[in-house]
C-alpha atoms as a PDB file:
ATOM      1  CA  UNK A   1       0.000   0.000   0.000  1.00  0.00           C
ATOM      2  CA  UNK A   2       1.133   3.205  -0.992  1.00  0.00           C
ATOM      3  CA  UNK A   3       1.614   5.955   1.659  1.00  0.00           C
ATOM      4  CA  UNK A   4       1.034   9.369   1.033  1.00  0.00           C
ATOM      5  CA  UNK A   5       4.277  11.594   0.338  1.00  0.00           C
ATOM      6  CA  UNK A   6       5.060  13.806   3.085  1.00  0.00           C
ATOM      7  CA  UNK A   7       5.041  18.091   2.672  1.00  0.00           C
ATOM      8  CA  UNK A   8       8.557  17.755   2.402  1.00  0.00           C
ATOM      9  CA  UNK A   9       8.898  15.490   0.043  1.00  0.00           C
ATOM     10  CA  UNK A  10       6.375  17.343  -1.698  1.00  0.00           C
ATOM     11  CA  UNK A  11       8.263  20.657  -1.322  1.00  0.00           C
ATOM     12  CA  UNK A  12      10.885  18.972  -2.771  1.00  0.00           C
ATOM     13  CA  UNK A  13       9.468  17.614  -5.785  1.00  0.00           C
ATOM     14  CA  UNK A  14       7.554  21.449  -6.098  1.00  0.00           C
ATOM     15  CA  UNK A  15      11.159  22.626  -6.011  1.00  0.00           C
ATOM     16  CA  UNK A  16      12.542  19.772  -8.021  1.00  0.00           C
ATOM     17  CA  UNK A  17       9.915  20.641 -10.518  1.00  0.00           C
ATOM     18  CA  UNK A  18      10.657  24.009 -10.570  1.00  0.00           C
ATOM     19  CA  UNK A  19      14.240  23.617 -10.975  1.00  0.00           C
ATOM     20  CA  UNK A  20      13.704  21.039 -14.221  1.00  0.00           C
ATOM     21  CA  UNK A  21      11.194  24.366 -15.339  1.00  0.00           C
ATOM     22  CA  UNK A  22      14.126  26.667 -15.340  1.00  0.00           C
ATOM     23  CA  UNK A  23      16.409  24.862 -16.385  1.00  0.00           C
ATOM     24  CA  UNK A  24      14.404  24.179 -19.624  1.00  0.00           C
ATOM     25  CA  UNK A  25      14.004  27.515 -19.594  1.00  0.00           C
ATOM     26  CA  UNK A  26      17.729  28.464 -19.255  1.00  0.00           C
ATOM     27  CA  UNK A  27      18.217  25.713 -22.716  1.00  0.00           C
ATOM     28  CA  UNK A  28      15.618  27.579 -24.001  1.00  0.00           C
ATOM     29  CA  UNK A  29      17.017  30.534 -23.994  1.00  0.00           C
ATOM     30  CA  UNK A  30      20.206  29.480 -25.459  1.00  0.00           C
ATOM     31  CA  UNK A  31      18.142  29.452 -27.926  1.00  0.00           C
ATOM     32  CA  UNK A  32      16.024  32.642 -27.816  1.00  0.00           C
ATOM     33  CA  UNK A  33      19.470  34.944 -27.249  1.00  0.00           C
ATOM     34  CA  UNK A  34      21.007  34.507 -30.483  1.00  0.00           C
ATOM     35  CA  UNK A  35      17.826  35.068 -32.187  1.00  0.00           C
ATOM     36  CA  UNK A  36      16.905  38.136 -30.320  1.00  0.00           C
ATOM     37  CA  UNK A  37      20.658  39.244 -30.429  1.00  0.00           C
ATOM     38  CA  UNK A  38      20.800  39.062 -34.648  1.00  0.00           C
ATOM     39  CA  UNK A  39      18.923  41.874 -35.260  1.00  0.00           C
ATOM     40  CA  UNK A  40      20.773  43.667 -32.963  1.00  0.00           C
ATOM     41  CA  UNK A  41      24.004  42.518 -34.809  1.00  0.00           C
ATOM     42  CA  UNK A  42      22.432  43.121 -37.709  1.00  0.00           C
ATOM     43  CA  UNK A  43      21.059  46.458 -36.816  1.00  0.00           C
ATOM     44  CA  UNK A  44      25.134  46.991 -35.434  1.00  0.00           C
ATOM     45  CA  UNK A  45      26.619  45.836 -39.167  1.00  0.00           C
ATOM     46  CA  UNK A  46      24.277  48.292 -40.813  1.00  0.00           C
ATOM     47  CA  UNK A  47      25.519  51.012 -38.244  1.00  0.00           C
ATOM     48  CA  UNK A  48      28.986  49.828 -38.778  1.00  0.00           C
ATOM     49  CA  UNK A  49      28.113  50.257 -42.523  1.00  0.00           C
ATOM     50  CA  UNK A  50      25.896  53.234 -42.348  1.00  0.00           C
ATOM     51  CA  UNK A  51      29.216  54.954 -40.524  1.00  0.00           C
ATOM     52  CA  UNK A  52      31.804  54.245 -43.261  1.00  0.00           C
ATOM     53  CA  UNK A  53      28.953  55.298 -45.305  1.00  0.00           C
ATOM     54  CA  UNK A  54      28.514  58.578 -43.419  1.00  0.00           C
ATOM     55  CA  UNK A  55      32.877  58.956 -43.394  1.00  0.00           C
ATOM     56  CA  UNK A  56      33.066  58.550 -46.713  1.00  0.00           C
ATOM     57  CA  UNK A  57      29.669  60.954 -47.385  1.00  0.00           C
ATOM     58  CA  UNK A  58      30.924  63.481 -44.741  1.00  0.00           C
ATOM     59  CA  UNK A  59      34.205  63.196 -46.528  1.00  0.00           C
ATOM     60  CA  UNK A  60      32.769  63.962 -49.990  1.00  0.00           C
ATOM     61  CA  UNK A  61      30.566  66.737 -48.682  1.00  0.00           C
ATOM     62  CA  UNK A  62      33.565  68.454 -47.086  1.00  0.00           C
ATOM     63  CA  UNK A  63      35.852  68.312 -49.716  1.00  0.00           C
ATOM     64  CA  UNK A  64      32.457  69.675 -52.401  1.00  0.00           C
ATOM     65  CA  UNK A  65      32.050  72.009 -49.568  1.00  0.00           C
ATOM     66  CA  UNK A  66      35.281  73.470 -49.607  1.00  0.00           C
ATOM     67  CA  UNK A  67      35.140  73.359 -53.557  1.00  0.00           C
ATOM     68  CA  UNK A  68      32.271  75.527 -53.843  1.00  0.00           C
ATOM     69  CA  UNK A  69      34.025  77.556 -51.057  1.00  0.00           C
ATOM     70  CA  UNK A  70      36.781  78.212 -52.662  1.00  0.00           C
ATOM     71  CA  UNK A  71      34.529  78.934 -55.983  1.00  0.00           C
ATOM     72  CA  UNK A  72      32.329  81.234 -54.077  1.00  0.00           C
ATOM     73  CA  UNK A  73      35.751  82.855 -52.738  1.00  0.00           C
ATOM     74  CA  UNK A  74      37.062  83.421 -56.036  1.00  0.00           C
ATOM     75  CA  UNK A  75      34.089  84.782 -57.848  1.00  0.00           C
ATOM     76  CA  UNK A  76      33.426  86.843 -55.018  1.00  0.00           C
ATOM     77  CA  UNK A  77      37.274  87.845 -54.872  1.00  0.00           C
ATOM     78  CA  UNK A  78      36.822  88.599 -58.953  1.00  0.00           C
ATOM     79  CA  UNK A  79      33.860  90.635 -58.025  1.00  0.00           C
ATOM     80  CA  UNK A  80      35.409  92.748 -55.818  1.00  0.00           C
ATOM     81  CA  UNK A  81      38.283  93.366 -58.261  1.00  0.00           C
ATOM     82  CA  UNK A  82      35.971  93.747 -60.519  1.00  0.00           C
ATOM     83  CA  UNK A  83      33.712  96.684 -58.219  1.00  0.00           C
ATOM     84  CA  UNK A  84      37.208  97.661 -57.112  1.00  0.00           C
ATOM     85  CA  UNK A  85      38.686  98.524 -60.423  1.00  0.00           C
ATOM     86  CA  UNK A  86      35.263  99.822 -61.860  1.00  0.00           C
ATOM     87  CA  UNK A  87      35.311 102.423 -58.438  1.00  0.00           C
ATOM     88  CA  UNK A  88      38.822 103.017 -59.663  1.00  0.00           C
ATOM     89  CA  UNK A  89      38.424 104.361 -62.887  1.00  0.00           C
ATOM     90  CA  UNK A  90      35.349 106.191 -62.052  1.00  0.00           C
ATOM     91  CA  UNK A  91      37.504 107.891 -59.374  1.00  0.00           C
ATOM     92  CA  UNK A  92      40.304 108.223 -61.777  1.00  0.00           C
ATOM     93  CA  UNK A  93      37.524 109.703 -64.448  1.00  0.00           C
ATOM     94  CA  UNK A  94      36.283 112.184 -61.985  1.00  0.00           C
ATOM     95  CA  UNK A  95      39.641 113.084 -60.789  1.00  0.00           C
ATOM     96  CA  UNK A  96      40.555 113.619 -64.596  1.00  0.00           C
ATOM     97  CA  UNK A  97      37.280 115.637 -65.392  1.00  0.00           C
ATOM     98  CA  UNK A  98      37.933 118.064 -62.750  1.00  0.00           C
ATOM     99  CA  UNK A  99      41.599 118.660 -63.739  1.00  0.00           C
ATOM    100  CA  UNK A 100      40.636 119.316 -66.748  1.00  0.00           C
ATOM    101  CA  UNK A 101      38.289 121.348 -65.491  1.00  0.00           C
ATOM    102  CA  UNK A 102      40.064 123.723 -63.244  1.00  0.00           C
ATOM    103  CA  UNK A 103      42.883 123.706 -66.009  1.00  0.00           C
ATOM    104  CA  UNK A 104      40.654 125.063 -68.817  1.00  0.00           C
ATOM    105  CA  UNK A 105      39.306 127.427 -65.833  1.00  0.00           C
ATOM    106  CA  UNK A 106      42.720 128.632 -64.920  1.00  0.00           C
ATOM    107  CA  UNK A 107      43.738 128.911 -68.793  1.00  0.00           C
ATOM    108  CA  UNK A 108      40.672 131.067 -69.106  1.00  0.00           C
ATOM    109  CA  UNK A 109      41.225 133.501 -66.019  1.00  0.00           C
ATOM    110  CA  UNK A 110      44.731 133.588 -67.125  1.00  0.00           C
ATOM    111  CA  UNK A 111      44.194 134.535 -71.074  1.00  0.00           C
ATOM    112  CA  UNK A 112      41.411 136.774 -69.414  1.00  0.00           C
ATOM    113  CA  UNK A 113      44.452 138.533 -67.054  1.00  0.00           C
ATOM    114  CA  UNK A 114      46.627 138.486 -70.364  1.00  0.00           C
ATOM    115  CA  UNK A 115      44.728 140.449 -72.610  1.00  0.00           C
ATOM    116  CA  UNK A 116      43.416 142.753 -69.695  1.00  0.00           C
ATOM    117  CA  UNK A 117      47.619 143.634 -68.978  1.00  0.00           C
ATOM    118  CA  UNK A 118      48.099 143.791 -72.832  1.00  0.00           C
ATOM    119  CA  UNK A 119      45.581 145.907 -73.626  1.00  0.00           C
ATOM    120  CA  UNK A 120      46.227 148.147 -70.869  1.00  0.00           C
ATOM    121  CA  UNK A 121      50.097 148.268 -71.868  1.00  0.00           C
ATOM    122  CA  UNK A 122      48.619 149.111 -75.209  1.00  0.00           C
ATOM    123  CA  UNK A 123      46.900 151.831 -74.091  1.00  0.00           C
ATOM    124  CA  UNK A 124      50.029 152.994 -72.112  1.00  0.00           C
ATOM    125  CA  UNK A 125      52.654 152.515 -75.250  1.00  0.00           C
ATOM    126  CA  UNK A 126      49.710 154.415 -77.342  1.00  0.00           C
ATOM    127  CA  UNK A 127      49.789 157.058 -74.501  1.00  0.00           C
ATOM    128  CA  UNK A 128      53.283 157.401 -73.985  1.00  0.00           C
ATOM    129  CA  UNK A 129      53.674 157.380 -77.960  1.00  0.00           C
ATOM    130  CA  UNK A 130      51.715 160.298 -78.701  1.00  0.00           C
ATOM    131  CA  UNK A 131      53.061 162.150 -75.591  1.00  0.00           C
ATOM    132  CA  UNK A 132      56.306 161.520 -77.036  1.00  0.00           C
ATOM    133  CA  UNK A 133      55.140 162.982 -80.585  1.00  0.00           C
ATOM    134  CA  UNK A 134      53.592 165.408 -78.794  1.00  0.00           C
ATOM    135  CA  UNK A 135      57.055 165.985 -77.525  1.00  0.00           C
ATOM    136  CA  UNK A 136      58.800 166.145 -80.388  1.00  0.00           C
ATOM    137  CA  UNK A 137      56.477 168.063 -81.999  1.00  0.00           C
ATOM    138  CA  UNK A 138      56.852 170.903 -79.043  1.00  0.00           C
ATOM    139  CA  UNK A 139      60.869 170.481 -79.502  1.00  0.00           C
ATOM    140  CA  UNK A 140      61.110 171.021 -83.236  1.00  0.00           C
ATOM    141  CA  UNK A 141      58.852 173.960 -82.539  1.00  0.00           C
ATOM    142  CA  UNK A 142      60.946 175.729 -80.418  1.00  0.00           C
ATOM    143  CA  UNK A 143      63.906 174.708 -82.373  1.00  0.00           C
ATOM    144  CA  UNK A 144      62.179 176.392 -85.242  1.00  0.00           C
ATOM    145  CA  UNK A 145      61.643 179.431 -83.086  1.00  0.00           C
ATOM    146  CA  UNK A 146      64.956 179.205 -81.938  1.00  0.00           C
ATOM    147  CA  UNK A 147      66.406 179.345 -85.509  1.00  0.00           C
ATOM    148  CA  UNK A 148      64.080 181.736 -86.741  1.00  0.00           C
ATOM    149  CA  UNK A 149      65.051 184.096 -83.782  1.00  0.00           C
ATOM    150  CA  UNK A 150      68.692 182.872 -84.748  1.00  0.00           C
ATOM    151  CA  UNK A 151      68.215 183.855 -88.025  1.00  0.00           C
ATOM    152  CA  UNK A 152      66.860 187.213 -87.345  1.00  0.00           C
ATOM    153  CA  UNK A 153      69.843 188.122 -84.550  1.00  0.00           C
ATOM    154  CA  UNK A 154      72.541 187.476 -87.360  1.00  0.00           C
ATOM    155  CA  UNK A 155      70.398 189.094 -89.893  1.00  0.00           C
ATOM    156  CA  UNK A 156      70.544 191.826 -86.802  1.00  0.00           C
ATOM    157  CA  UNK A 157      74.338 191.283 -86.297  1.00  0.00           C
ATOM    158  CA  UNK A 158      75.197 191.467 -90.128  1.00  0.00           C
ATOM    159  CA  UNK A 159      73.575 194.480 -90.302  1.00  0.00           C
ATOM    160  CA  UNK A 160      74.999 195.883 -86.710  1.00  0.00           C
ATOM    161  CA  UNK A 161      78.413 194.748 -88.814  1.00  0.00           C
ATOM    162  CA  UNK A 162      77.484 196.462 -91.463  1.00  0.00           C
ATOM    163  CA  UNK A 163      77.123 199.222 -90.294  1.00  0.00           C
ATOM    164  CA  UNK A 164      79.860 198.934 -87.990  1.00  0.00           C
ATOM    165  CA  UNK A 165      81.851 198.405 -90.586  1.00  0.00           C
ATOM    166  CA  UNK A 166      81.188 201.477 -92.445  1.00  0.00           C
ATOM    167  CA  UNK A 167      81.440 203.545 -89.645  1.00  0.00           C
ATOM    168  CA  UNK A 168      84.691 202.249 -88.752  1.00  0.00           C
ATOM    169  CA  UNK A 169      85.899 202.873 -92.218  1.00  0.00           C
ATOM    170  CA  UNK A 170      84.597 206.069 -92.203  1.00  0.00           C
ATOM    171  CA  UNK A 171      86.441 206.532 -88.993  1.00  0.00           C
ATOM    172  CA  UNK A 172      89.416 205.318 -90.807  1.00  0.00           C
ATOM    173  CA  UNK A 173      90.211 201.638 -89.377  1.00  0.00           C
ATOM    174  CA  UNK A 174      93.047 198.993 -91.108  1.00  0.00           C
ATOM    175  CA  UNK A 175      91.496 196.606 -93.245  1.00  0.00           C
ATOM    176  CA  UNK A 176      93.454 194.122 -90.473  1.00  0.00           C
ATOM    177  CA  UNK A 177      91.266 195.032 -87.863  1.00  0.00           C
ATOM    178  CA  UNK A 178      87.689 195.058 -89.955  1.00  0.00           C
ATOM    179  CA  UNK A 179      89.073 191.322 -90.984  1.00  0.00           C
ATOM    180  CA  UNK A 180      89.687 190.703 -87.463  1.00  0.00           C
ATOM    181  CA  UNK A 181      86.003 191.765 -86.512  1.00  0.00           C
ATOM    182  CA  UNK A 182      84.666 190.401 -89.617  1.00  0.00           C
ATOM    183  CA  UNK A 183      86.572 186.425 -88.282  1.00  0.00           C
ATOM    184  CA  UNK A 184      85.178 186.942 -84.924  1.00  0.00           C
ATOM    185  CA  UNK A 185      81.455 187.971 -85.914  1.00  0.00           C
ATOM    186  CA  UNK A 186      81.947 184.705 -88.411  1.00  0.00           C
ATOM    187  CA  UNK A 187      83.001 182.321 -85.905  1.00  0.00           C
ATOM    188  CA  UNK A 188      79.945 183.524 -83.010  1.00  0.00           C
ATOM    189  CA  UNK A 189      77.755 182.563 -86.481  1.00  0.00           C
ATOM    190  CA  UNK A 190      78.858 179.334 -86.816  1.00  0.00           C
ATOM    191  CA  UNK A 191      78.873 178.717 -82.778  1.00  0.00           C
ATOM    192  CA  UNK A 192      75.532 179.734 -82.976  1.00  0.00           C
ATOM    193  CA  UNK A 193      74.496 177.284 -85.951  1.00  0.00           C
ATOM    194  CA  UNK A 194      76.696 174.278 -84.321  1.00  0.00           C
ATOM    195  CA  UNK A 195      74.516 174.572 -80.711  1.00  0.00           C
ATOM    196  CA  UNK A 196      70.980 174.953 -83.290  1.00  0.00           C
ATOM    197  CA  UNK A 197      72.226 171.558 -85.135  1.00  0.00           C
ATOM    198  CA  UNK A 198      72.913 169.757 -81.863  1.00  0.00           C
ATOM    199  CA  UNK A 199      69.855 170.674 -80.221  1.00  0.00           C
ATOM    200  CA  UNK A 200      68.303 169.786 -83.458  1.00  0.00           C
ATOM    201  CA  UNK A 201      69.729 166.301 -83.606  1.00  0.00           C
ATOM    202  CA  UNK A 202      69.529 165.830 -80.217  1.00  0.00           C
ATOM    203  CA  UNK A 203      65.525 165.890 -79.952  1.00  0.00           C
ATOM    204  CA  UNK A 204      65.435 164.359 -83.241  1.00  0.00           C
ATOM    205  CA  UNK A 205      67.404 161.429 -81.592  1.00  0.00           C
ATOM    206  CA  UNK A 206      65.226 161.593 -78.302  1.00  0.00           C
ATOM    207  CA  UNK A 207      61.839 161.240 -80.495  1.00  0.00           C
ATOM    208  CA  UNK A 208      63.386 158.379 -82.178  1.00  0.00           C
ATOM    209  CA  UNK A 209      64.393 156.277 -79.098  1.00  0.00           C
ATOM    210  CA  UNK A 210      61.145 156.608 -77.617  1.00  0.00           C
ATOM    211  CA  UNK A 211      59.250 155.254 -80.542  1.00  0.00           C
ATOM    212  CA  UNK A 212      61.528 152.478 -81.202  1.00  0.00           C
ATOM    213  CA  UNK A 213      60.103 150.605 -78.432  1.00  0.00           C
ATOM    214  CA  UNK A 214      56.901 150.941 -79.188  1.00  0.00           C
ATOM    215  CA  UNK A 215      57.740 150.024 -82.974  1.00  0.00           C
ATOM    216  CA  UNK A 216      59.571 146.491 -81.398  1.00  0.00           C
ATOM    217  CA  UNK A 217      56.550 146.126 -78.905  1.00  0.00           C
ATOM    218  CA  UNK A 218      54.058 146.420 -82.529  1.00  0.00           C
ATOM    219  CA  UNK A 219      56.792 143.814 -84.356  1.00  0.00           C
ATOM    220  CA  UNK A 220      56.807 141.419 -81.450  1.00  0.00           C
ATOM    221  CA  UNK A 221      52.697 140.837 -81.209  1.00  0.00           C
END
């Protein structure tokens, strides 16, 4: 007859039981970890991948980033030569302009200045011409005076001689001494005519140097 198992054998086959559970369990999951672990190394490969991938893409992206950089750097950089030398010329076209400007300004003021001093030496030489004419004129007048009042004291001597003379011959004088009288009234004439000439010729002279410059002023415009 069979007896009845006691609580602990009973607690013992629970436990026995329990243990046979796990360790089924445990086989089992020898199992179950590899399979839930391959999409995990799967899903690492494909990161592994996927990170060469995103070297190499980062890699290529950098080096067409710093392509277009240095594209964007150089047309920007020809730009701004560009701008720069356009700004350049424009300065160097205004700079020109108003040179040219003030120069044709100056050149104006100055021909203006010019002709204002020429014509007003002009009217100076013009001035100073007929004043010397005017001169001249006066001089040979009273030259002419002089010689006509010249004239008319040795018409006056000739006939104080004259008459002299015949009253010193009446009075009996040597023909030595009317010669001598004669030579001395002869020589005061030609004294007399010798100052006239050099007065003469010396105002003719003066009227001549003082229109020569005005006749090299008239040959040098």
């Amino acid at each position: 007859m069979d007896s009845k198992p006691t609580p602990k054998e009973a607690l013992i086959a629970e436990m026995l039981g329990d243990v046979l559970k796990l360790h089924d369990a445990v086989e089992q999951l020898k199992t179950d970890i590899p399979a839930a672990l391959k999409p995990l190394t799967d899903l690492n490969a494909r990161l592994e991948k996927s990170h060469a991938n995103l070297e190499v893409a980062t890699a290529a992206a950098q080096k067409e980033s710093e392509a277009v950089i240095s594209a964007l750097v150089a047309k920007s950089k020809a730009e701004i030569d560009s701008h720069t030398q356009a700004m350049l010329k424009s300065v160097a076209n205004h700079i020109a302009e108003s040179t040219q400007i003030a120069i044709t300004s100056a050149v104006k003021d100055l021909k203006v200045i010019v002709e204002t001093e020429i014509k007003a030496g002009l009217e100076h030489a013009s001035t100073a011409n007929e004043t010397f004419k005017k001169s001249g004129r006066e001089f040979e007048a009273t030259v002419d005076k002089a010689n006509t009042q010249l004239k008319q004291s040795v018409l006056t001597y000739d006939k104080e001689l004259q008459r002299s003379v015949e009253r010193h011959k009446s009075e009996g004088w040597s023909f030595s001494r009317f010669m001598a009288f004669t030579l001395i009234g002869f020589v005061w004439s030609l004294i007399v005519a010798l100052v006239i000439v050099t007065l003469y010729s010396t105002g003719t002279l003066t009227t001549q140097q003082a229109e020569q410059p005005q006749s090299q002023k008239h040959a040098q415009r």
